[in-house]
N, C-alpha and C. Protein backbone atom coordinates (compact mmCIF):
# COMPACT_ATOMS: atom_id res chain seq x y z
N UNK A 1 45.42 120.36 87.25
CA UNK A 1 46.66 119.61 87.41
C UNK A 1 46.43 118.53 88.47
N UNK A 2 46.80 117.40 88.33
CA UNK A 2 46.60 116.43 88.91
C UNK A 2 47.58 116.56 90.42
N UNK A 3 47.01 115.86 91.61
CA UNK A 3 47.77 115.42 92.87
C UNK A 3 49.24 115.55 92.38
N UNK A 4 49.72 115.43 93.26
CA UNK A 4 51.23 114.77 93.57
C UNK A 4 51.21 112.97 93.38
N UNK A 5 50.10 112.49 94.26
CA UNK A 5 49.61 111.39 94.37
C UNK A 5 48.97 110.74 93.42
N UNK A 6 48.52 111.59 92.48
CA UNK A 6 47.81 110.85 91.19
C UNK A 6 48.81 110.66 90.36
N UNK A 7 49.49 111.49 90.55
CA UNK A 7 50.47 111.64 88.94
C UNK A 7 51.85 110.66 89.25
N UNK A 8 52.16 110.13 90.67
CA UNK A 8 53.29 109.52 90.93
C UNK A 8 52.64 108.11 90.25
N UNK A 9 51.30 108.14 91.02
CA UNK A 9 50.09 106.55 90.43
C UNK A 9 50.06 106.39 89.13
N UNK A 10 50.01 106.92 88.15
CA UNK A 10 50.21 107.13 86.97
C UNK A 10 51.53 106.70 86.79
N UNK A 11 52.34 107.61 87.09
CA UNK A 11 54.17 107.47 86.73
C UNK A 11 54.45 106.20 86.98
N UNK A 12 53.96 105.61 88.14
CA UNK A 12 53.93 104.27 88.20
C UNK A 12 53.84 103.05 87.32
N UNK A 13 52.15 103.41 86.71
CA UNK A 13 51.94 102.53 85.89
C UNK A 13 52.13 102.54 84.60
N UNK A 14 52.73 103.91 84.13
CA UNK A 14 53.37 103.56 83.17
C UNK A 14 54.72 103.25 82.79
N UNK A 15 55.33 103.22 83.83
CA UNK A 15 56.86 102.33 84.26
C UNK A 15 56.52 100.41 83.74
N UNK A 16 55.30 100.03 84.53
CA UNK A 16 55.01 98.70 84.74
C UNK A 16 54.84 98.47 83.27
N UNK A 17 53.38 99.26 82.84
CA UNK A 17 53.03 98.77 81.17
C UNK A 17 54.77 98.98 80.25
N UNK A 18 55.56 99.37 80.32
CA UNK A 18 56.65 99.83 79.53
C UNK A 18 57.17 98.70 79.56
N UNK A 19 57.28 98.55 80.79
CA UNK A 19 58.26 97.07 81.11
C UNK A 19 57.27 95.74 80.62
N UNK A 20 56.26 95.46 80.86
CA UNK A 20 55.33 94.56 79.93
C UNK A 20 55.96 94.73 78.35
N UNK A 21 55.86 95.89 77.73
CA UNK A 21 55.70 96.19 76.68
C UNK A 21 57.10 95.59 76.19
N UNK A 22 57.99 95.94 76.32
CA UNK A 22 59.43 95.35 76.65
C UNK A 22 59.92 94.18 76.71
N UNK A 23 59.08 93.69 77.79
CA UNK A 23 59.32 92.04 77.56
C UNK A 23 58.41 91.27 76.81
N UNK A 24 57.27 91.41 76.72
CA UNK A 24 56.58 90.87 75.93
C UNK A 24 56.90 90.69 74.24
N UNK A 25 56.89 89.30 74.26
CA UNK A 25 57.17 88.86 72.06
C UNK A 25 56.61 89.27 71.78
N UNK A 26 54.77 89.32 72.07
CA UNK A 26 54.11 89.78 70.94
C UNK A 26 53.00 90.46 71.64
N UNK A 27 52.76 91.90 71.67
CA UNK A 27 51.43 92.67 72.19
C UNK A 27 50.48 92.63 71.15
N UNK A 28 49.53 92.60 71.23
CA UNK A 28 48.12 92.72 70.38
C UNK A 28 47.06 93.77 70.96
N UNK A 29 47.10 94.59 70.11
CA UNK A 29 45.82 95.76 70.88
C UNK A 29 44.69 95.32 69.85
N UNK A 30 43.66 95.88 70.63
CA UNK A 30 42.25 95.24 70.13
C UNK A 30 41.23 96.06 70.74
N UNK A 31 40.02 96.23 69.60
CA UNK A 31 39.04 97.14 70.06
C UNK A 31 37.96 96.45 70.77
N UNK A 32 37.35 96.80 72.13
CA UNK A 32 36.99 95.96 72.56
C UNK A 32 35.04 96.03 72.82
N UNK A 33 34.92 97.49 72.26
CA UNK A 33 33.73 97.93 72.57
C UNK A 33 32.50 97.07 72.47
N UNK A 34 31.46 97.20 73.16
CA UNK A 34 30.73 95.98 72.85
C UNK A 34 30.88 94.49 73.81
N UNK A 35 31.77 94.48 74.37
CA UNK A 35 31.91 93.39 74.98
C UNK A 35 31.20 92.93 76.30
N UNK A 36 30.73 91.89 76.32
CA UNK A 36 30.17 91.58 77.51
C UNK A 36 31.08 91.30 78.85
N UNK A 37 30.23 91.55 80.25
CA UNK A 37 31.32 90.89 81.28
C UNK A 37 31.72 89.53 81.36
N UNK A 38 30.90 88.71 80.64
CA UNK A 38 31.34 87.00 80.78
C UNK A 38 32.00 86.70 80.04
N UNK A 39 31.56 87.29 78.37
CA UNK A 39 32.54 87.17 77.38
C UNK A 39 33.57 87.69 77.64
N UNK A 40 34.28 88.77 78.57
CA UNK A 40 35.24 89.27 78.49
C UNK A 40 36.22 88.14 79.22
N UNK A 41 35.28 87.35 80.39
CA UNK A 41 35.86 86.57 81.28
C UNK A 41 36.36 85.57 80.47
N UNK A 42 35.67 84.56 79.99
CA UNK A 42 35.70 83.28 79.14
C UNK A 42 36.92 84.29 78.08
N UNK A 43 37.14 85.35 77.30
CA UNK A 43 38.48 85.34 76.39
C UNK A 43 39.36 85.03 77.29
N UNK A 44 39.43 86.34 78.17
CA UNK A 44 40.43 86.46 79.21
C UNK A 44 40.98 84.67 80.03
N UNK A 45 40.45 83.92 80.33
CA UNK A 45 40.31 82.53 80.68
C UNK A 45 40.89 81.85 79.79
N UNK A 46 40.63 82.48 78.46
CA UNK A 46 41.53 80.99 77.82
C UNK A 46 42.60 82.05 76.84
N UNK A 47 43.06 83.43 77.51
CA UNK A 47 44.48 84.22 77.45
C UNK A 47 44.97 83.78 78.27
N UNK A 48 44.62 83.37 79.65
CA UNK A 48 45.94 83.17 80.95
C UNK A 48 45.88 81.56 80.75
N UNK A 49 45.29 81.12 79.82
CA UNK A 49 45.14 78.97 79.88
C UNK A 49 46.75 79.03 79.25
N UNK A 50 46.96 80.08 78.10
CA UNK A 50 47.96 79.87 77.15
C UNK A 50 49.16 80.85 77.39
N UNK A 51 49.31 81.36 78.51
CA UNK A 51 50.54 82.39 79.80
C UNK A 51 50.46 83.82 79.05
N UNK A 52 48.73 84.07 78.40
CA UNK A 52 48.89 85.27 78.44
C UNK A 52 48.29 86.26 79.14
N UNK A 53 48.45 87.55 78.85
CA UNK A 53 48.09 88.57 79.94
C UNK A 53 47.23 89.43 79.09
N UNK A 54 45.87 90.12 79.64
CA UNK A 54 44.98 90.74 78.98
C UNK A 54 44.94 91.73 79.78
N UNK A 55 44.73 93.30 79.37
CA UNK A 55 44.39 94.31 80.32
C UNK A 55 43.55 95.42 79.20
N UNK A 56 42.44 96.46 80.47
CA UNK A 56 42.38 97.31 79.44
C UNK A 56 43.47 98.62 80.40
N UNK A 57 44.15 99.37 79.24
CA UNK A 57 44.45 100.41 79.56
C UNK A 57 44.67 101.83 78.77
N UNK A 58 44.58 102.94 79.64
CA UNK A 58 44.25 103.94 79.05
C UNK A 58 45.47 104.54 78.13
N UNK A 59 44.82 104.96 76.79
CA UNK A 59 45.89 105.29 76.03
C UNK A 59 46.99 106.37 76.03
N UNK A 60 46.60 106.99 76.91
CA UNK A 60 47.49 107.89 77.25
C UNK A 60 48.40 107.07 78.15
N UNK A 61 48.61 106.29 78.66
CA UNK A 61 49.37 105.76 79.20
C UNK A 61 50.05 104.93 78.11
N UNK A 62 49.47 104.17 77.60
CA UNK A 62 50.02 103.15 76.44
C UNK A 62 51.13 103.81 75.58
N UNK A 63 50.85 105.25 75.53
CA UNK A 63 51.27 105.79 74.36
C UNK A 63 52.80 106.32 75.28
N UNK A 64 52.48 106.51 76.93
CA UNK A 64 53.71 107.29 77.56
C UNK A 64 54.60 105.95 77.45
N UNK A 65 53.83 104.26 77.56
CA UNK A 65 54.90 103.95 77.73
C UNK A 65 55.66 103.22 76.65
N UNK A 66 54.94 103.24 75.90
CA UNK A 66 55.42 102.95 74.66
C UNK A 66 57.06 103.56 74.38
N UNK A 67 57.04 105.10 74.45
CA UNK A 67 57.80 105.89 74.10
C UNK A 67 58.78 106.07 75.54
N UNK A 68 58.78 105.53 76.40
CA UNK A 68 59.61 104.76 77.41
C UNK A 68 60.22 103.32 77.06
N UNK A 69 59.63 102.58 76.70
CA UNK A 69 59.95 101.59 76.18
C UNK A 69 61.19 101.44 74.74
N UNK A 70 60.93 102.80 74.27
CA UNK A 70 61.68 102.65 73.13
C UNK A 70 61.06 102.44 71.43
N UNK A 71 59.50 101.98 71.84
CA UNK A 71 59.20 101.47 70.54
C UNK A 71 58.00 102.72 69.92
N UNK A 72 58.32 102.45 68.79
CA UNK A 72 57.56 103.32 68.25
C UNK A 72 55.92 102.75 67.80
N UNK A 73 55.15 103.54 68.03
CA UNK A 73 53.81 103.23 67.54
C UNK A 73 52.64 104.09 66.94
N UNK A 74 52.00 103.45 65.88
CA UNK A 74 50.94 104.59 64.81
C UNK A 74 50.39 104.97 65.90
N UNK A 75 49.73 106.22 65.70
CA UNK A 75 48.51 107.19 67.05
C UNK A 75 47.53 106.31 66.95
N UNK A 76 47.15 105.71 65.19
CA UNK A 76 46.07 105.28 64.97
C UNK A 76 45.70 104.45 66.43
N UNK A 77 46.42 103.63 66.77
CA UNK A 77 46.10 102.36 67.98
C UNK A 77 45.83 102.84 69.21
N UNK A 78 45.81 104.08 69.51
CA UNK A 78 45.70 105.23 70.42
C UNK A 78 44.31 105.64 70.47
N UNK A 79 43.27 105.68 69.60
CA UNK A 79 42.01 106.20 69.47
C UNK A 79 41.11 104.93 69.68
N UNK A 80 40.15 105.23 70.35
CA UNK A 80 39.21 104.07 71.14
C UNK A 80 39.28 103.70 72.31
N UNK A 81 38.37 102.89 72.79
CA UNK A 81 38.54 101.80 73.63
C UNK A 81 40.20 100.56 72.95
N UNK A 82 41.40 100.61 74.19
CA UNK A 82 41.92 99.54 73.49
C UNK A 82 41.72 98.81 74.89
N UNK A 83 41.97 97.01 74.33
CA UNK A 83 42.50 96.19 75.20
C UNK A 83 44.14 95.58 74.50
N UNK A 84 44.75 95.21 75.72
CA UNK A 84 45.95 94.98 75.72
C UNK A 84 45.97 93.26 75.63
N UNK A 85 46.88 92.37 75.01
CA UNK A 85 47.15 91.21 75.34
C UNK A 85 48.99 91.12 75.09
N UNK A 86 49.32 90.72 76.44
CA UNK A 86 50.90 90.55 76.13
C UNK A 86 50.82 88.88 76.20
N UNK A 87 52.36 88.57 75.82
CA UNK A 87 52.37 87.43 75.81
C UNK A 87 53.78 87.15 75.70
N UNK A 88 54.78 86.95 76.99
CA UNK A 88 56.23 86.50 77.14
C UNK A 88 57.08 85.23 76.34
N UNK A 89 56.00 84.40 76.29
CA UNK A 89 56.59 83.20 75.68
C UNK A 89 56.09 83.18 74.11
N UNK A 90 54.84 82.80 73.62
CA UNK A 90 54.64 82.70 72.64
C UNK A 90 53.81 83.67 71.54
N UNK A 91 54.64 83.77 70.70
CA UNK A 91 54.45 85.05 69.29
C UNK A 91 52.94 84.80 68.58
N UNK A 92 52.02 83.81 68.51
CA UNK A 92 51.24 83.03 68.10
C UNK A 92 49.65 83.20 69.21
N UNK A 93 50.04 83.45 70.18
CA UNK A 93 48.99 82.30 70.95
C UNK A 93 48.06 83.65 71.39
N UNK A 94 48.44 84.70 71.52
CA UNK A 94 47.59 86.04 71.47
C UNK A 94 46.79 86.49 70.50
N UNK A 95 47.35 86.50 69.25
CA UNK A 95 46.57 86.49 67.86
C UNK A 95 46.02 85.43 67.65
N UNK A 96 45.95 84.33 68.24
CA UNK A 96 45.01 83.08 67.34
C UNK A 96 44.18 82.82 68.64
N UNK A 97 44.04 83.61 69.83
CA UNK A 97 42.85 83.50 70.47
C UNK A 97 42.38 84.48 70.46
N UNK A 98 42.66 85.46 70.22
CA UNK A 98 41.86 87.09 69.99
C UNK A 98 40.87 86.71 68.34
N UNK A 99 41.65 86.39 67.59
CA UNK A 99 41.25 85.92 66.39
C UNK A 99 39.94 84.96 66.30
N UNK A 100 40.10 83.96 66.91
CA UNK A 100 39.36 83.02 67.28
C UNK A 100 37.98 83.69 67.97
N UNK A 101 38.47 84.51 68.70
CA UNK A 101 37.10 85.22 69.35
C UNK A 101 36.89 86.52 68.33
N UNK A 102 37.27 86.83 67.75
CA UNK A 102 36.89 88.17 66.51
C UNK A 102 35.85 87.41 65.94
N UNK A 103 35.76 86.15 65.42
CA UNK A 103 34.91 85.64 64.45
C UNK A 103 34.04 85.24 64.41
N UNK A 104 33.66 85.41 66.04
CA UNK A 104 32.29 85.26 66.40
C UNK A 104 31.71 86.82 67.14
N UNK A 105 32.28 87.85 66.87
CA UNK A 105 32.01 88.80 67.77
C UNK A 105 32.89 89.85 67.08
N UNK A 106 31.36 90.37 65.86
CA UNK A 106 31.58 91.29 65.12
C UNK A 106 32.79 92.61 65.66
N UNK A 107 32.13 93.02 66.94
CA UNK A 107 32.41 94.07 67.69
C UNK A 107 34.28 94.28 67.82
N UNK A 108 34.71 92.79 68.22
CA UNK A 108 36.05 92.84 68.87
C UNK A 108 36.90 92.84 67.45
N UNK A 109 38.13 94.10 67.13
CA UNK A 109 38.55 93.97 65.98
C UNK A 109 40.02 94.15 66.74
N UNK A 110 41.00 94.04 66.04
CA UNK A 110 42.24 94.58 65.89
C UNK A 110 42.79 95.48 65.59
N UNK A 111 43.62 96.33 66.35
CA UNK A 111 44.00 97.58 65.90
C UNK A 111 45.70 97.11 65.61
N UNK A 112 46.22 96.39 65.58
CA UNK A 112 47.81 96.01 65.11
C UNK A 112 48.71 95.51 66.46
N UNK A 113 49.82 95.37 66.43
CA UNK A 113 50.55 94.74 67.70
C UNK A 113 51.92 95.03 67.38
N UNK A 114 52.95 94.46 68.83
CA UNK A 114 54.03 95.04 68.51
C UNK A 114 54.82 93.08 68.62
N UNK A 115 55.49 92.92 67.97
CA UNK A 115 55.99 91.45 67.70
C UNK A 115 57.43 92.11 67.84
N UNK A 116 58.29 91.73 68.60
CA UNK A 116 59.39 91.71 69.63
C UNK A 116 60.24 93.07 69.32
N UNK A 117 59.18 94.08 69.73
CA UNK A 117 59.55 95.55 69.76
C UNK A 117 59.46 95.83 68.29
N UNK A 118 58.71 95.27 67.91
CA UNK A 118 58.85 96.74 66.27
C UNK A 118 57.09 96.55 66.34
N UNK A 119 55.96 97.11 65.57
CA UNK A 119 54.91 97.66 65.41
C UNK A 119 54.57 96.61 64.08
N UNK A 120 53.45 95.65 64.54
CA UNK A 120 52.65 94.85 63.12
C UNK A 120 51.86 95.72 62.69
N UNK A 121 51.24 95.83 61.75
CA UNK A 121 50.05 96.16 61.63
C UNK A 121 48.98 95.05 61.67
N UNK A 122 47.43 95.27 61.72
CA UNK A 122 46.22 94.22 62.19
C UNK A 122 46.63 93.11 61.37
N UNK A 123 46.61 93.77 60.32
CA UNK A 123 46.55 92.45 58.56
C UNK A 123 47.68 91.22 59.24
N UNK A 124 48.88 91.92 59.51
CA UNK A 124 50.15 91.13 60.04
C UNK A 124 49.47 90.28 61.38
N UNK A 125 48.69 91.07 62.05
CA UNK A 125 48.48 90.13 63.49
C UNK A 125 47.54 88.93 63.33
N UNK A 126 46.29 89.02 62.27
CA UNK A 126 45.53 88.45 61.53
C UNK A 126 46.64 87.41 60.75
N UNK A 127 47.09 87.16 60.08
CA UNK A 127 48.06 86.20 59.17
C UNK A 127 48.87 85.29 60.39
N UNK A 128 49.34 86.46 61.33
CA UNK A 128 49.67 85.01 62.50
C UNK A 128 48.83 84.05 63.06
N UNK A 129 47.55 84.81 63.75
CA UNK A 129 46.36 84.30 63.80
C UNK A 129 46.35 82.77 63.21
N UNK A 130 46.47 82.91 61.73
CA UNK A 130 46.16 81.97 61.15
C UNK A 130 47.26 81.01 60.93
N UNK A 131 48.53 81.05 61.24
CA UNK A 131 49.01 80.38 61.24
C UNK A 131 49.27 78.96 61.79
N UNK A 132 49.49 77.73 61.52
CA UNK A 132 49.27 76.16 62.05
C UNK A 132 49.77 76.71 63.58
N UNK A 133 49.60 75.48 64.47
CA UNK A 133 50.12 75.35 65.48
C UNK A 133 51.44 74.83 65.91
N UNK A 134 52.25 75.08 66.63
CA UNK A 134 53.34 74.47 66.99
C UNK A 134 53.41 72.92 66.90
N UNK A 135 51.97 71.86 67.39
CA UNK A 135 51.87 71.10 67.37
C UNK A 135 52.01 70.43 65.94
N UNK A 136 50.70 71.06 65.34
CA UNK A 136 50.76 70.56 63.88
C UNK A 136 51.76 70.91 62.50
N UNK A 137 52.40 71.72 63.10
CA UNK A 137 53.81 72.07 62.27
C UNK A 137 55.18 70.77 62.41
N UNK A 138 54.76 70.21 63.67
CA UNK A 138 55.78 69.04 64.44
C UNK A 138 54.92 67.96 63.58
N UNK A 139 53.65 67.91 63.59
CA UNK A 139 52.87 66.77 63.17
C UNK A 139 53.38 66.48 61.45
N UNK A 140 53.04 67.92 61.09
CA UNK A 140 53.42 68.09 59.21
C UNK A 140 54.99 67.12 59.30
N UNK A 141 55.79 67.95 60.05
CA UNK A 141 57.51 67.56 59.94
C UNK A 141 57.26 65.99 59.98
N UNK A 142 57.09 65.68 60.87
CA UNK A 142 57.05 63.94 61.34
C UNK A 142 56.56 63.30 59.97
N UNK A 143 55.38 63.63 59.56
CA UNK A 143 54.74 63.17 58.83
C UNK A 143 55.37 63.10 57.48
N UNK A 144 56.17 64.19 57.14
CA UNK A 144 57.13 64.00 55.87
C UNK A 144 58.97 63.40 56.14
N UNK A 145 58.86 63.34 57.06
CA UNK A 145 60.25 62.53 57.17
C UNK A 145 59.63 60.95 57.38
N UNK A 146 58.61 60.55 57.98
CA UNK A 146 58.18 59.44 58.13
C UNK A 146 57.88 58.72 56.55
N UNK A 147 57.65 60.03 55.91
CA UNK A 147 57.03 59.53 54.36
C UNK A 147 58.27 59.01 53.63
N UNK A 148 59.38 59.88 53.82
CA UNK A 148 61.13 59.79 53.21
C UNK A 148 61.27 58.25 53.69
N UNK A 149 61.07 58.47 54.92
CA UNK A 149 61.84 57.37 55.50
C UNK A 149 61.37 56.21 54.95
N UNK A 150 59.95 55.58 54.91
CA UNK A 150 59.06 54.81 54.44
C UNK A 150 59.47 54.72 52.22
N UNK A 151 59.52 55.60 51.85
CA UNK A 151 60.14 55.34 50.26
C UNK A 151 61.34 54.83 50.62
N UNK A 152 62.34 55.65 51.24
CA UNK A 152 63.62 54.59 51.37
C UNK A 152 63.29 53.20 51.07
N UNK A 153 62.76 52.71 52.57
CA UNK A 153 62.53 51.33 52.98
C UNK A 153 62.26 51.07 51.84
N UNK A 154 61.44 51.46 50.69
CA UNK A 154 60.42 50.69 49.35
C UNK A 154 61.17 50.49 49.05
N UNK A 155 62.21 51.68 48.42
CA UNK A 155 63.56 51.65 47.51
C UNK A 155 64.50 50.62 47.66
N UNK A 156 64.91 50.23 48.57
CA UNK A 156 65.98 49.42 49.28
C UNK A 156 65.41 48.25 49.44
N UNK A 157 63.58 47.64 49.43
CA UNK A 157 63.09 46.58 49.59
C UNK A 157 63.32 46.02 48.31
N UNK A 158 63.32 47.09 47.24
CA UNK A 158 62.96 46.59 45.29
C UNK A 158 64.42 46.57 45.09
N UNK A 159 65.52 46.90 45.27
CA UNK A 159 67.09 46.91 45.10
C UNK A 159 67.08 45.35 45.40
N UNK A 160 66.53 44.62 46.65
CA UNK A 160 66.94 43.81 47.52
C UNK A 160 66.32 42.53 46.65
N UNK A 161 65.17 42.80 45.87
CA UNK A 161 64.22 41.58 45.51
C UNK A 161 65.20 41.53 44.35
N UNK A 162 65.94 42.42 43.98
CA UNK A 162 66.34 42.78 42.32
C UNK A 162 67.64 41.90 42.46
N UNK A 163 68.24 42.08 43.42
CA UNK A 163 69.19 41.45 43.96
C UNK A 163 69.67 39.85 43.92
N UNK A 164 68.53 39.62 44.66
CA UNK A 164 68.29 37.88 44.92
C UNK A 164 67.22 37.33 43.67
N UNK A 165 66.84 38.19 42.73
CA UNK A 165 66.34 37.50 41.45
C UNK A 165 67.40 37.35 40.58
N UNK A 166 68.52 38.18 40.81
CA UNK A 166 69.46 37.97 39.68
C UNK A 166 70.82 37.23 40.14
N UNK A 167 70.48 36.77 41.65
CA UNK A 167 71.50 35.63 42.17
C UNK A 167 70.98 34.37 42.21
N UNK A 168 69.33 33.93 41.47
CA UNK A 168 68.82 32.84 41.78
C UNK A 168 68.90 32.63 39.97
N UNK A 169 68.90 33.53 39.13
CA UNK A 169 69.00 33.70 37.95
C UNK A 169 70.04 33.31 37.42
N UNK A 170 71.28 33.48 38.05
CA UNK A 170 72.77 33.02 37.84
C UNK A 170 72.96 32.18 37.58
């Protein structure tokens, strides 16, 4: 049986991960075995470039605080080495840099995530992954209202010629 002192340290941290778990849009667990210390640095480096948070932690904790938290989760994500990535602001930016680094680094896979308290599975965290960027979703939009806008103008230029050919025609 553990301290008094170990087990409050514990009780602790799984108060903190709960509350991560909680606020965070979108968690992503991920298997991490295999990983180097630099590679771990350089992911981790460009998780906090984009305001996210990477940790490893032990599943017995994950799992206490999960079920503090409220949310439910498969055991499956429970077995292994996991690493953690939360991410407060954006639903996207955890899966498409974990992703991004899966595809060069057989080793690092996905075990599923939780997207604003309910449980993805990998396939689901993978498909966000791939989804455009915020940017280029703004770029697509622009680009097809610019296109509308631009036929108008044609439309309304050929009305206009049609116009003054059949008032010079008169």
């Amino acid at each position: 049986m553990p301290s008094a002192k170990v087990l409050e340290q514990k009780q602790k941290q799984v108060k903190e991960v709960a509350e991560k778990l909680a606020k965070s849009k979108m968690t992503v667990f991920t298997e991490y075995r295999g990983i180097t210390v630099e590679d771990d640095m350089a992911l981790r480096k460009n998780l906090r470039e984009a305001g996210c948070e990477s940790a490893v932690i032990k599943n017995t904790i994950l799992k206490l605080a999960a079920k503090e938290a409220n949310i439910e989760v498969d055991e499956e994500i429970f077995k292994g080495p996991t690493s953690v990535i939360f991410s407060y602001e954006d639903i996207v930016a955890p899966a498409r840099i974990a992703n991004d680094y899966a595809k060069n680094h057989d080793f690092y896979t996905f075990k599923g995530g939780i997207m604003e308290q309910q449980q993805v599975s990998k396939e689901e965290v993978i498909k966000l992954a791939k989804l455009p960027t915020k940017e280029t979703l703004l770029t697509m939009l622009a680009s097809a209202l610019l296109g509308n806008i631009r036929n108008l103008a044609v439309v309304i230029n050929e009305v206009s010629k049609q116009k003054s050919e059949e008032t010079v025609n008169a």
